[in-house]
PDB file of N, CA and C in Angstrom:
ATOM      1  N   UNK A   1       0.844  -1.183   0.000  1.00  0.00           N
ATOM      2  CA  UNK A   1       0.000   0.000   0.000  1.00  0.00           C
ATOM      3  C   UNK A   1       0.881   1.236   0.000  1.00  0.00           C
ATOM      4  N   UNK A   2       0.050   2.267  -0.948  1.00  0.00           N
ATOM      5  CA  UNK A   2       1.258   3.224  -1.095  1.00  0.00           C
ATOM      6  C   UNK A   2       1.302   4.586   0.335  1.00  0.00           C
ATOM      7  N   UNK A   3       2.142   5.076   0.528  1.00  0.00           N
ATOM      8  CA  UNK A   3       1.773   5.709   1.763  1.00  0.00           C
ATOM      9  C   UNK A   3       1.274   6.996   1.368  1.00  0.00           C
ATOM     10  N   UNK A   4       0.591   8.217   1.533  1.00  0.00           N
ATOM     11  CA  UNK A   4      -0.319   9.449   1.344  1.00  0.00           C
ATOM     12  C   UNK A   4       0.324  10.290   1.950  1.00  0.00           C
ATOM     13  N   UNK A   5       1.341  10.920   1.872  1.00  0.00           N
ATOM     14  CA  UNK A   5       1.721  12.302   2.445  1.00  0.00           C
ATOM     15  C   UNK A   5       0.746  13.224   3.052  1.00  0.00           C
ATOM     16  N   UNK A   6       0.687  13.284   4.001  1.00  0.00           N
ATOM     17  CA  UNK A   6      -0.537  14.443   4.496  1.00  0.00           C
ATOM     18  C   UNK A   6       0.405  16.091   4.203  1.00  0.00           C
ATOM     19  N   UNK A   7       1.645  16.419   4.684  1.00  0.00           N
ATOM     20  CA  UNK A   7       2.255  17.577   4.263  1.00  0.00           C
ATOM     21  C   UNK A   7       3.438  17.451   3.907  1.00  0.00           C
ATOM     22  N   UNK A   8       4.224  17.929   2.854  1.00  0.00           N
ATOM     23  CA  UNK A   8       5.332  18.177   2.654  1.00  0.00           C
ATOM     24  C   UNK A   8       5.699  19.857   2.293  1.00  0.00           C
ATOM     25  N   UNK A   9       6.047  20.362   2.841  1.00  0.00           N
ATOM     26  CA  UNK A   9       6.880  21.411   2.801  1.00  0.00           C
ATOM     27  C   UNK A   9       8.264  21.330   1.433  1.00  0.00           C
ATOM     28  N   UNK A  10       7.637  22.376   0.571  1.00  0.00           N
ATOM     29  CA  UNK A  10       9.209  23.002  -0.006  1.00  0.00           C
ATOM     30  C   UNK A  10       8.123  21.727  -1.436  1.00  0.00           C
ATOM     31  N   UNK A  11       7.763  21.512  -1.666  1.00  0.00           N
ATOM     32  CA  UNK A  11       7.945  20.918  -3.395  1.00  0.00           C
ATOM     33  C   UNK A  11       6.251  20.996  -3.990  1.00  0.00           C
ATOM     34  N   UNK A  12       6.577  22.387  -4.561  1.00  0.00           N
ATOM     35  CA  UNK A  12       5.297  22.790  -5.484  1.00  0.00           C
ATOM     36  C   UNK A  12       5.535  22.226  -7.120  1.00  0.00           C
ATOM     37  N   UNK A  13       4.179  21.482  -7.252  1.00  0.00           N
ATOM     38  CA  UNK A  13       4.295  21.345  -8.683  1.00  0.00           C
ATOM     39  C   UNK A  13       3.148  22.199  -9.183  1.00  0.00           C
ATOM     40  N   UNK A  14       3.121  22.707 -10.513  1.00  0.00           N
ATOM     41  CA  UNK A  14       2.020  23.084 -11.515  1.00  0.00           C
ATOM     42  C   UNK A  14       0.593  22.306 -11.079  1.00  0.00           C
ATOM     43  N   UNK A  15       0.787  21.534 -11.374  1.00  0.00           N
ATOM     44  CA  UNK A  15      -0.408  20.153 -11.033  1.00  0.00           C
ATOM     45  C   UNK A  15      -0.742  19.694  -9.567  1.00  0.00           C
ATOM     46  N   UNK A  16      -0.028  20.364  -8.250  1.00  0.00           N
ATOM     47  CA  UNK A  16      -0.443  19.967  -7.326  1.00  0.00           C
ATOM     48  C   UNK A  16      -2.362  20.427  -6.857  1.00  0.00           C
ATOM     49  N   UNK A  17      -2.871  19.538  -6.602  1.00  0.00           N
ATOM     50  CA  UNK A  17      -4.034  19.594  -6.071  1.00  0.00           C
ATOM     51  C   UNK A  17      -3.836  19.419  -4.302  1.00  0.00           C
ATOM     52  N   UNK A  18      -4.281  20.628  -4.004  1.00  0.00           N
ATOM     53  CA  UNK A  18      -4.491  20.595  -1.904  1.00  0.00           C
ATOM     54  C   UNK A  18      -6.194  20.026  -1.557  1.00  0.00           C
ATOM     55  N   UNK A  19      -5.875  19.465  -0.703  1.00  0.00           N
ATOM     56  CA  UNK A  19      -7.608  19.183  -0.322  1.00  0.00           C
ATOM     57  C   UNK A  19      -7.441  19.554   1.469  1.00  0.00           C
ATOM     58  N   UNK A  20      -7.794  20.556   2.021  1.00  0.00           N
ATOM     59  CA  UNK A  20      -8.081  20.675   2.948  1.00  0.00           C
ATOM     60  C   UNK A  20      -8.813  20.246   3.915  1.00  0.00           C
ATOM     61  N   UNK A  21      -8.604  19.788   5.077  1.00  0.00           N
ATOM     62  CA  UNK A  21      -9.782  19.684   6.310  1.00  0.00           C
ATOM     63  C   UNK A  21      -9.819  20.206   7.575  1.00  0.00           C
ATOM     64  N   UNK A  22     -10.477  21.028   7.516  1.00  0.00           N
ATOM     65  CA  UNK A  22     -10.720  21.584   9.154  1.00  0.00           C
ATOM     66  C   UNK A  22     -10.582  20.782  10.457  1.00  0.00           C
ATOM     67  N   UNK A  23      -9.882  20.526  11.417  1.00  0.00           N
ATOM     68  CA  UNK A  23      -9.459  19.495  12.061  1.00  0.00           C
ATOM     69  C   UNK A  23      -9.270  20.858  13.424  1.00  0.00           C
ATOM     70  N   UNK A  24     -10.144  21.365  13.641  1.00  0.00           N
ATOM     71  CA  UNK A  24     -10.157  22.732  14.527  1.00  0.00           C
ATOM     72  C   UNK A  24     -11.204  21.536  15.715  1.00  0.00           C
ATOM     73  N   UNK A  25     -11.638  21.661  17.167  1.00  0.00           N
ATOM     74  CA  UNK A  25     -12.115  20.940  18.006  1.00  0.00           C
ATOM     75  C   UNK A  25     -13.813  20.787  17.202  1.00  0.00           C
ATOM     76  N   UNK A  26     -13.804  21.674  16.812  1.00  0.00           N
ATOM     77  CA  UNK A  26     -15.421  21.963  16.153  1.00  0.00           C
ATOM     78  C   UNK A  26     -15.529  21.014  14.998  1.00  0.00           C
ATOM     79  N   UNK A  27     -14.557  20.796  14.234  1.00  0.00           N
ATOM     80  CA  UNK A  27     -14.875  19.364  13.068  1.00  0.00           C
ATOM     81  C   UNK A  27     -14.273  18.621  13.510  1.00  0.00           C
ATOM     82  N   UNK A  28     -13.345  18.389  14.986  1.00  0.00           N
ATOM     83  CA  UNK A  28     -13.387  16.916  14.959  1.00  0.00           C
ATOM     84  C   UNK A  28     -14.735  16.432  15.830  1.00  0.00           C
ATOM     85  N   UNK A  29     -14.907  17.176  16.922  1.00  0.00           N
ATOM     86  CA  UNK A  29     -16.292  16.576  17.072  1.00  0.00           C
ATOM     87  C   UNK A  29     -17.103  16.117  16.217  1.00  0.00           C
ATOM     88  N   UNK A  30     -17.080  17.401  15.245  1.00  0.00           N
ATOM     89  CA  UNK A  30     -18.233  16.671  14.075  1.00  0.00           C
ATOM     90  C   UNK A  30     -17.963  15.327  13.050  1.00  0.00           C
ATOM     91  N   UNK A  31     -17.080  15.197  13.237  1.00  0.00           N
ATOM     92  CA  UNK A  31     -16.633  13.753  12.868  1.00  0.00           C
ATOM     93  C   UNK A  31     -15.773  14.229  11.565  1.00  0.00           C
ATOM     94  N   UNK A  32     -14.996  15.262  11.852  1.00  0.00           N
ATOM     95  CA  UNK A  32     -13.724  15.712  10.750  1.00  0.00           C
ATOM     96  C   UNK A  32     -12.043  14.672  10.439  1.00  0.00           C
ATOM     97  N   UNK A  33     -12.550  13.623  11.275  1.00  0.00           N
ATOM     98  CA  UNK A  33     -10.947  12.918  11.702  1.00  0.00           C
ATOM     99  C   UNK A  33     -11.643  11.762  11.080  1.00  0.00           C
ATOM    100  N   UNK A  34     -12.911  11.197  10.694  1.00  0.00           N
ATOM    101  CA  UNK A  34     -13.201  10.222   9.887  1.00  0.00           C
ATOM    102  C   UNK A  34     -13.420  10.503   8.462  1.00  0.00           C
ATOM    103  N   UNK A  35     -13.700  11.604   8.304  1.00  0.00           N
ATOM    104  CA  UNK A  35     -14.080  12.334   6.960  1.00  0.00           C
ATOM    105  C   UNK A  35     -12.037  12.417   6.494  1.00  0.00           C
ATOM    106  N   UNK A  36     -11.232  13.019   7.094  1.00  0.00           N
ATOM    107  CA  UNK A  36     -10.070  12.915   6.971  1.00  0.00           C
ATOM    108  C   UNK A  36      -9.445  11.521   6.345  1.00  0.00           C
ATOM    109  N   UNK A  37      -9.727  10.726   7.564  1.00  0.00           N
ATOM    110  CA  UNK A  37      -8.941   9.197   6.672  1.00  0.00           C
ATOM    111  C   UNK A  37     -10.155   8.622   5.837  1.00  0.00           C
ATOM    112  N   UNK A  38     -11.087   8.813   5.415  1.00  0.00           N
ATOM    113  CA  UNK A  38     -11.573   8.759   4.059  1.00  0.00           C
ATOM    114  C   UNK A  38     -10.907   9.301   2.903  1.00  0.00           C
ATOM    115  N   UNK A  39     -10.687  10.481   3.225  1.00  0.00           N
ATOM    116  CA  UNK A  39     -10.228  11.425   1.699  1.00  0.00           C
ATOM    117  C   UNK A  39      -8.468  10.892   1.349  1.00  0.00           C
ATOM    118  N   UNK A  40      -7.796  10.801   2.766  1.00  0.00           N
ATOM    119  CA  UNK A  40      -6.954  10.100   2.839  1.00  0.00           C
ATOM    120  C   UNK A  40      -6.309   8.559   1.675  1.00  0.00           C
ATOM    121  N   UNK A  41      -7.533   7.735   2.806  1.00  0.00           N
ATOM    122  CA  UNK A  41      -7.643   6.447   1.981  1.00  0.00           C
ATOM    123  C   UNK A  41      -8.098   6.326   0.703  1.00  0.00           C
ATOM    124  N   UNK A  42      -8.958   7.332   0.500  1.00  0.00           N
ATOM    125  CA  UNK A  42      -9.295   7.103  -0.937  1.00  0.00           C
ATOM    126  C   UNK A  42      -8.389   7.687  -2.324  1.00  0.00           C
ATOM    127  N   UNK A  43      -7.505   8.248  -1.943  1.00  0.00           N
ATOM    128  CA  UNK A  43      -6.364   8.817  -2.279  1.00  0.00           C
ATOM    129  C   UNK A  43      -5.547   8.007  -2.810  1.00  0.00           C
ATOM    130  N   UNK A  44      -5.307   7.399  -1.870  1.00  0.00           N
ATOM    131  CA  UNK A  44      -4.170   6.461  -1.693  1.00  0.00           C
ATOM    132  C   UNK A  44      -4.858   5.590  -2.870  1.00  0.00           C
ATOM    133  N   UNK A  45      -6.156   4.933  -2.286  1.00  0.00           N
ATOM    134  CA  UNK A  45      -6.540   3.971  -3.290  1.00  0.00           C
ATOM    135  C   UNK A  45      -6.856   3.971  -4.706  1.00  0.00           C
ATOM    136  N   UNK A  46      -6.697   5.447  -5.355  1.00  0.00           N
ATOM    137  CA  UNK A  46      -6.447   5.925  -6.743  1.00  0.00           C
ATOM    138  C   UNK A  46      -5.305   6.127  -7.073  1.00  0.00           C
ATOM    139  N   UNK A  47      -4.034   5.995  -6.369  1.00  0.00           N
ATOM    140  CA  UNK A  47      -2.649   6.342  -6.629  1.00  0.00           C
ATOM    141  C   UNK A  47      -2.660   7.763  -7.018  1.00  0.00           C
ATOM    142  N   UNK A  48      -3.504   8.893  -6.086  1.00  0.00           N
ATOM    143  CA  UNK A  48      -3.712  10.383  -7.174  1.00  0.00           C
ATOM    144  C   UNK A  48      -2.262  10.807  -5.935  1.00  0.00           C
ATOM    145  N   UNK A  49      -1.096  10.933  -6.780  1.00  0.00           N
ATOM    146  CA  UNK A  49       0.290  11.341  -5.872  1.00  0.00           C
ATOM    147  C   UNK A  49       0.252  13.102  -6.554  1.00  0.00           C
ATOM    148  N   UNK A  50      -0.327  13.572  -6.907  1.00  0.00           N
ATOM    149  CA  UNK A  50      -0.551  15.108  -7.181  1.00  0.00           C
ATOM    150  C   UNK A  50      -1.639  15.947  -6.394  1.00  0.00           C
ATOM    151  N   UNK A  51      -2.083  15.052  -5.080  1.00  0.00           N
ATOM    152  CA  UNK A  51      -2.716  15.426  -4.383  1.00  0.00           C
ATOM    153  C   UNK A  51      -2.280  15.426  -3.187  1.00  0.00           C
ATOM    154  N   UNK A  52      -2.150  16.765  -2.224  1.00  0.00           N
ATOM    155  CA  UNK A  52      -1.990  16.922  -1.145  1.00  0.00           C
ATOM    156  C   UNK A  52      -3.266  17.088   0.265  1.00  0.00           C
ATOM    157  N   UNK A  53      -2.674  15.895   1.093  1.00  0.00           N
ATOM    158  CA  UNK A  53      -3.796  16.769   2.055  1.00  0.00           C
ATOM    159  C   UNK A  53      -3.584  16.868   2.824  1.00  0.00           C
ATOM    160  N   UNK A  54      -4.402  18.412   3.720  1.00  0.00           N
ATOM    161  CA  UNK A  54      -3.684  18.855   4.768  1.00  0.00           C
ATOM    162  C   UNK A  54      -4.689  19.138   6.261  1.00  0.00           C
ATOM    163  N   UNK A  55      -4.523  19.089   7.590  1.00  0.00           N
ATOM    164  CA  UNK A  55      -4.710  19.344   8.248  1.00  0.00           C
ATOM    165  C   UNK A  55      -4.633  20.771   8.455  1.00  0.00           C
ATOM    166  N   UNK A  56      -6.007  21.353   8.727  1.00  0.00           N
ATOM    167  CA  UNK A  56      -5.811  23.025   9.309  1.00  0.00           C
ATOM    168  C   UNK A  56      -6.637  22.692  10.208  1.00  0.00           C
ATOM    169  N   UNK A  57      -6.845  24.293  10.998  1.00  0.00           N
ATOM    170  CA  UNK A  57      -7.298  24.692  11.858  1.00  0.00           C
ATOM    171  C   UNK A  57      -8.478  24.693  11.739  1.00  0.00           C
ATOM    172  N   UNK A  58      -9.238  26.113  12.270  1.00  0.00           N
ATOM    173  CA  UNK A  58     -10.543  26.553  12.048  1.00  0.00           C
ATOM    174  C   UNK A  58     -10.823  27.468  10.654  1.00  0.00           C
ATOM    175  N   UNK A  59     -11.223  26.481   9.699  1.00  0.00           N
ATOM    176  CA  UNK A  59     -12.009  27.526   8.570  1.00  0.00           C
ATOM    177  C   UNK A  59     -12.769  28.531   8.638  1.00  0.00           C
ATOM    178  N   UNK A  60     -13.837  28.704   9.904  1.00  0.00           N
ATOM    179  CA  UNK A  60     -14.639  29.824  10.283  1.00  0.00           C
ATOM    180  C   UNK A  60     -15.747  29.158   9.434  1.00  0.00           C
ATOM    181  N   UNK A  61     -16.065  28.112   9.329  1.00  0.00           N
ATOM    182  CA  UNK A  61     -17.904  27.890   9.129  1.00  0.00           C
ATOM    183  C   UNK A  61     -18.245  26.678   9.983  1.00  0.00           C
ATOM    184  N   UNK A  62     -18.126  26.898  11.277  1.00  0.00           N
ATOM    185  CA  UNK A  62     -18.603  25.739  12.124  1.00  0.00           C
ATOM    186  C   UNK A  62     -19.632  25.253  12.472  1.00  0.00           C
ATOM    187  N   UNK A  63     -20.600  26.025  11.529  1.00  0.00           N
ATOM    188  CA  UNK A  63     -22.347  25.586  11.597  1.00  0.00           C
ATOM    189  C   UNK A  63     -21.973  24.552  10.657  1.00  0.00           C
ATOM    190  N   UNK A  64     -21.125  24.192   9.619  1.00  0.00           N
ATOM    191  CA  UNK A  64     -20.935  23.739   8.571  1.00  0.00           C
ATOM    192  C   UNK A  64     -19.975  22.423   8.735  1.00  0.00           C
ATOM    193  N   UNK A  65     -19.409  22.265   9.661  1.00  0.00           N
ATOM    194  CA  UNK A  65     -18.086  21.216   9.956  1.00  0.00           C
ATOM    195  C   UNK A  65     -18.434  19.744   9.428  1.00  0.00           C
ATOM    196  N   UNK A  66     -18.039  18.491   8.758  1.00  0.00           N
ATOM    197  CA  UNK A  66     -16.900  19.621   9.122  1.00  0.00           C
ATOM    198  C   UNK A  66     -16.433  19.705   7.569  1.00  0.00           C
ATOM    199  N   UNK A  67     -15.543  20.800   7.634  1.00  0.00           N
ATOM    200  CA  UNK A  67     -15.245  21.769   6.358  1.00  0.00           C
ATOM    201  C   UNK A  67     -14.247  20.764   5.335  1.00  0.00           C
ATOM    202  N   UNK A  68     -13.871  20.992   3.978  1.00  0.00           N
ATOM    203  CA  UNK A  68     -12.945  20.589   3.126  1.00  0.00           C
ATOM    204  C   UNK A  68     -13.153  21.308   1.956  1.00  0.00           C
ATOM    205  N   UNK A  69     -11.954  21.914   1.762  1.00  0.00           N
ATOM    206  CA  UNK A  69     -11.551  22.698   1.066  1.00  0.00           C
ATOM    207  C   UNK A  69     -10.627  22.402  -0.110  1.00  0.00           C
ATOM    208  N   UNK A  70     -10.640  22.533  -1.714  1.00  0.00           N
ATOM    209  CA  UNK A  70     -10.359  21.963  -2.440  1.00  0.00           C
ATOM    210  C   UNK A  70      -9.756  22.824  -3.208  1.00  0.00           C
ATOM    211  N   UNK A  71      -8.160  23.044  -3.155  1.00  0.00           N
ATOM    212  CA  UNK A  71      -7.637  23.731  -4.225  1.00  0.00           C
ATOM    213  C   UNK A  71      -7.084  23.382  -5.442  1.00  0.00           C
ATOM    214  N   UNK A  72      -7.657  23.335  -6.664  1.00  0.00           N
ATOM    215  CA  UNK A  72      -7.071  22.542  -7.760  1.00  0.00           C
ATOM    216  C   UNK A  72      -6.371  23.978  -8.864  1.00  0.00           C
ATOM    217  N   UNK A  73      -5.014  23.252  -8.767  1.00  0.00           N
ATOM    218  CA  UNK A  73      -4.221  24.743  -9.905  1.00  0.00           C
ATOM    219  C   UNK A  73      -5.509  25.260 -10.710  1.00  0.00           C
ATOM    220  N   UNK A  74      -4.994  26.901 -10.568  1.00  0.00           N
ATOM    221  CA  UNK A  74      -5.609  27.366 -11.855  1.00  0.00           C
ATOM    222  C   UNK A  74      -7.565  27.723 -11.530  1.00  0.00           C
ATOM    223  N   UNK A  75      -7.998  27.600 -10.393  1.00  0.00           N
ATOM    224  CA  UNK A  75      -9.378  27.601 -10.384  1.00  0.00           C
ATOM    225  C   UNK A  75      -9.680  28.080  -8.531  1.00  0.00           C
ATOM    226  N   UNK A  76     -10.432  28.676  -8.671  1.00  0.00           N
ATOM    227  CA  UNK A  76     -11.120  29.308  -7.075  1.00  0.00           C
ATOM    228  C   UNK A  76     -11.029  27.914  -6.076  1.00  0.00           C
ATOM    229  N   UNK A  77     -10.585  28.317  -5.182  1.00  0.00           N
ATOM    230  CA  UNK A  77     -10.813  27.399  -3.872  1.00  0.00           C
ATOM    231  C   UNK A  77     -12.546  26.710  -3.672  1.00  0.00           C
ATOM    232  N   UNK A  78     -12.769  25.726  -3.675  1.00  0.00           N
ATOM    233  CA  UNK A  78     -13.915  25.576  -3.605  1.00  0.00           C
ATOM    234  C   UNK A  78     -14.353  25.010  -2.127  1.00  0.00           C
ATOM    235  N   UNK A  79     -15.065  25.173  -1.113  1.00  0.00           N
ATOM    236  CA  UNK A  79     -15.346  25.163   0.271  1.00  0.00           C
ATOM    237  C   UNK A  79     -16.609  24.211  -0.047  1.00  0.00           C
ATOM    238  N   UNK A  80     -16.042  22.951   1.052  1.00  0.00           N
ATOM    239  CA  UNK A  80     -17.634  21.949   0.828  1.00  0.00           C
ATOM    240  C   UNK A  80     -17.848  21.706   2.504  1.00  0.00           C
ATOM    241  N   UNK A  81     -19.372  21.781   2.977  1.00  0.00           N
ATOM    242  CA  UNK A  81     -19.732  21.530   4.149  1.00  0.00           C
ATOM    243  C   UNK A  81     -20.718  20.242   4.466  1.00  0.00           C
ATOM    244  N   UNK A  82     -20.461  20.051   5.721  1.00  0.00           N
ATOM    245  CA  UNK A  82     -21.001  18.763   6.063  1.00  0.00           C
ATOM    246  C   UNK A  82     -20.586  17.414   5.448  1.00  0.00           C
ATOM    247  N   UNK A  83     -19.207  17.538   5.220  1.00  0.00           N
ATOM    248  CA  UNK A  83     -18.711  16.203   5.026  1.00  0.00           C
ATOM    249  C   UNK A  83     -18.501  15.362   5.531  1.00  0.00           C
ATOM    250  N   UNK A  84     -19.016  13.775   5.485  1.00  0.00           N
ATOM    251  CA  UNK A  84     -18.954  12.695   6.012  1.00  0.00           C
ATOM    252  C   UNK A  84     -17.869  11.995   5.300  1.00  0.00           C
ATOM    253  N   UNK A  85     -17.308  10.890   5.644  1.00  0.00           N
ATOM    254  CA  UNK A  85     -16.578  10.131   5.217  1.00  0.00           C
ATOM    255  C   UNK A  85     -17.114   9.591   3.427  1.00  0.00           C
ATOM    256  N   UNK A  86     -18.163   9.261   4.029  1.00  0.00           N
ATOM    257  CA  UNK A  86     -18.826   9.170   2.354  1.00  0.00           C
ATOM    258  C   UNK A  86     -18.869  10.209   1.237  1.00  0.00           C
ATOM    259  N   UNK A  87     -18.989  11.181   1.776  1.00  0.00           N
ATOM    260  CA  UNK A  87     -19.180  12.538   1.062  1.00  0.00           C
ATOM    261  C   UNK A  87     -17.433  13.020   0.634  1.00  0.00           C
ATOM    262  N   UNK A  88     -16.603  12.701   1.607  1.00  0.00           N
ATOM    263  CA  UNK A  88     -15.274  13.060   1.508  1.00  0.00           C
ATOM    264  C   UNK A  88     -14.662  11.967  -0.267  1.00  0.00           C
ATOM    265  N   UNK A  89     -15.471  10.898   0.157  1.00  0.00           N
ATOM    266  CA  UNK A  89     -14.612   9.573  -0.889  1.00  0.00           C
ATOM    267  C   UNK A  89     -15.369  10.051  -2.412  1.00  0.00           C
ATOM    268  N   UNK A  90     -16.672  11.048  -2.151  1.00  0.00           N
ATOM    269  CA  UNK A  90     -17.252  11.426  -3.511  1.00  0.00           C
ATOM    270  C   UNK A  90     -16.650  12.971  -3.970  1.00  0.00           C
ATOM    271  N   UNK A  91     -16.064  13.320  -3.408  1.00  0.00           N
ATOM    272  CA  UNK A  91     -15.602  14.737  -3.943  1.00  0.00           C
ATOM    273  C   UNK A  91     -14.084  14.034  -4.197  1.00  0.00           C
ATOM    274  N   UNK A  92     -13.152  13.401  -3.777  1.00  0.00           N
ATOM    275  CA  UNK A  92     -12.000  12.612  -4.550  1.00  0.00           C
ATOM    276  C   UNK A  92     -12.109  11.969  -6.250  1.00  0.00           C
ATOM    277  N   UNK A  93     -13.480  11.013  -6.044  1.00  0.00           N
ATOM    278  CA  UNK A  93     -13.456  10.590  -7.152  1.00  0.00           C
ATOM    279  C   UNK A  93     -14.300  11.577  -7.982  1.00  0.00           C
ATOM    280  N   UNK A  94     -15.807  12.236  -7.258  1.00  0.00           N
ATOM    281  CA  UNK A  94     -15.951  12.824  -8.628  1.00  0.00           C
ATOM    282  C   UNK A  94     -15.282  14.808  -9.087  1.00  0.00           C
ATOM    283  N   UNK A  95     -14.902  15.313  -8.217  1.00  0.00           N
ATOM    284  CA  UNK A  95     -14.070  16.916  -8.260  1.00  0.00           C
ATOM    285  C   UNK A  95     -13.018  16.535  -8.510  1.00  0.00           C
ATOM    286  N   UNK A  96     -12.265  15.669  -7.788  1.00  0.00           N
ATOM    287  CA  UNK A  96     -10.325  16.161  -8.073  1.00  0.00           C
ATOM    288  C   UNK A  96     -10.252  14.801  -9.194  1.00  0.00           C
ATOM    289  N   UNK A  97     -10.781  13.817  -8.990  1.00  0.00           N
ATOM    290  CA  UNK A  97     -10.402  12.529 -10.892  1.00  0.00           C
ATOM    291  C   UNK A  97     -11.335  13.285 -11.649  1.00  0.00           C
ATOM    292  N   UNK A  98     -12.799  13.519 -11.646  1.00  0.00           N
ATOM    293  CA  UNK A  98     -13.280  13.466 -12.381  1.00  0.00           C
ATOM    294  C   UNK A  98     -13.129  15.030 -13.089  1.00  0.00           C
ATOM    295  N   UNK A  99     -13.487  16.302 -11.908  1.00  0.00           N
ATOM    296  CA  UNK A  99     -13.273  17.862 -12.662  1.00  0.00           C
ATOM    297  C   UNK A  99     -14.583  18.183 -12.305  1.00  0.00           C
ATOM    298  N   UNK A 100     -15.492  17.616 -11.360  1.00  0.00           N
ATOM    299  CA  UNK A 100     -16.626  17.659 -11.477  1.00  0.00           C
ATOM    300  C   UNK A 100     -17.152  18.077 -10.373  1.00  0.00           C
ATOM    301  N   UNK A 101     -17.026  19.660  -9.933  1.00  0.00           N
ATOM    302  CA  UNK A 101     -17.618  19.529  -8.503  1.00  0.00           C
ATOM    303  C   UNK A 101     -18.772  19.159  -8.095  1.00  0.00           C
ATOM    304  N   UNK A 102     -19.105  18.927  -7.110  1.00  0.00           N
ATOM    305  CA  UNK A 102     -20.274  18.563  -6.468  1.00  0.00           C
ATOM    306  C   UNK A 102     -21.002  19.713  -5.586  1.00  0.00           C
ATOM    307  N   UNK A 103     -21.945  20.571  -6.769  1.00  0.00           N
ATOM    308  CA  UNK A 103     -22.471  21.806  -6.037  1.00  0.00           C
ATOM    309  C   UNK A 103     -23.370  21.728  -5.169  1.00  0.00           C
ATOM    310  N   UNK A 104     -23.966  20.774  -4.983  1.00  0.00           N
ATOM    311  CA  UNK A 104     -24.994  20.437  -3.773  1.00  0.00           C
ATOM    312  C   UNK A 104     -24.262  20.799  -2.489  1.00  0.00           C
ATOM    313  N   UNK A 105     -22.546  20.437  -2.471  1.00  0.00           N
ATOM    314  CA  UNK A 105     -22.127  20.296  -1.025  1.00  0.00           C
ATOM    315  C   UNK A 105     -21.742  21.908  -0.682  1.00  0.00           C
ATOM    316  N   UNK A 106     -21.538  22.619  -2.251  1.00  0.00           N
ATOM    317  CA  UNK A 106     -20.659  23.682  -1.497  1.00  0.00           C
ATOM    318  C   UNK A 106     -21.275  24.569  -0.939  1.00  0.00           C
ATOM    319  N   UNK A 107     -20.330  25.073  -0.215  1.00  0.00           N
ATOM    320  CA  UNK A 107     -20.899  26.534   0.955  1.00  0.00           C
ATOM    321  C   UNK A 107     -20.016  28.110   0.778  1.00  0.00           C
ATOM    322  N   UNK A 108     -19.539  27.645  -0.317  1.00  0.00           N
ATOM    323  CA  UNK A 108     -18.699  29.246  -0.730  1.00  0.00           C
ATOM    324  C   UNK A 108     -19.256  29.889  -1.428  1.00  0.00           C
ATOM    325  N   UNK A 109     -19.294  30.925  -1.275  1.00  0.00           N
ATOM    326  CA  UNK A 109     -20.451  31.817  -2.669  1.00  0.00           C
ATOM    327  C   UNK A 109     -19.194  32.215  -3.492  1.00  0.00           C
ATOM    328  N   UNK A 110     -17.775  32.329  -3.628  1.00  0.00           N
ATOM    329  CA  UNK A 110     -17.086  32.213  -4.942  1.00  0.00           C
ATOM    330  C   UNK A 110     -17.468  31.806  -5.937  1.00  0.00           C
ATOM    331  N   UNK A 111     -17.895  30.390  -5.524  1.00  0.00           N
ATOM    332  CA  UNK A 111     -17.696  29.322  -6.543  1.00  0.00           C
ATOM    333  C   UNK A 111     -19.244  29.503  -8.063  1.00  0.00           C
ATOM    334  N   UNK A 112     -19.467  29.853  -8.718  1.00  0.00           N
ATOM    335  CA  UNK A 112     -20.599  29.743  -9.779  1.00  0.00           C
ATOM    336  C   UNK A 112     -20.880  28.861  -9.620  1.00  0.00           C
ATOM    337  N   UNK A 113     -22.247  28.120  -9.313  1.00  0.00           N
ATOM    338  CA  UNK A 113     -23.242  27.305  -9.258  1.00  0.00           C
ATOM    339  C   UNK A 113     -23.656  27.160  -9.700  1.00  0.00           C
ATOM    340  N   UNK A 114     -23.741  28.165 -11.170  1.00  0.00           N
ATOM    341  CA  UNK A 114     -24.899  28.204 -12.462  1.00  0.00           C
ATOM    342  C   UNK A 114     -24.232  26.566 -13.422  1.00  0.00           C
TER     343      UNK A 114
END
């Protein structure tokens, strides 16, 4: 099994994709540390090695926890709320493989919804 870097410091590529998770006391209660090794594992289990993910703090939408945040080169940060572990393994395969966000989840008004 291949191992998943959660952070590395110092090596930006063009193509790196970040996937964020709020891991602040407010999403792990909300069950942010299972939603985590979902996005994690499911990572791993696509071999996607142009994907980083990282542990933060408090995003500031804790009605929303818990939070994941999706930066793919080249395109607005996209903010998704109420992620479950299930919900975490569908924004891997269908936003960062597929290109396809999943606007039902998001909670950023950046993002066009149209």
């Amino acid at each position: 099994m291949k191992k998943v870097m959660l952070r590395e410091h110092g090596q930006e590529d063009a193509d790196q994709i970040e996937v964020l998770v709020g891991m602040a006391t407010c999403g792990i209660a909300s069950g942010a540390r299972e939603t985590l090794n979902a996005i994690v594992d499911e990572v791993s289990k696509e071999g996607l090695e142009n994907v980083k993910v990282i542990q933060v703090g408090c995003i500031g939408h804790c009605h929303s926890e818990p939070i994941v945040q999706v930066n793919m080169p080249g395109q607005k940060p996209i903010l998704y709320g109420k992620v479950n572990s299930q919900k975490g393994r569908e924004i891997v395969q269908k936003h960062i493989k597929g290109g396809n966000p999943l606007k039902e989840f998001i909670i950023d008004a950046t993002f066009d919804r149209a």
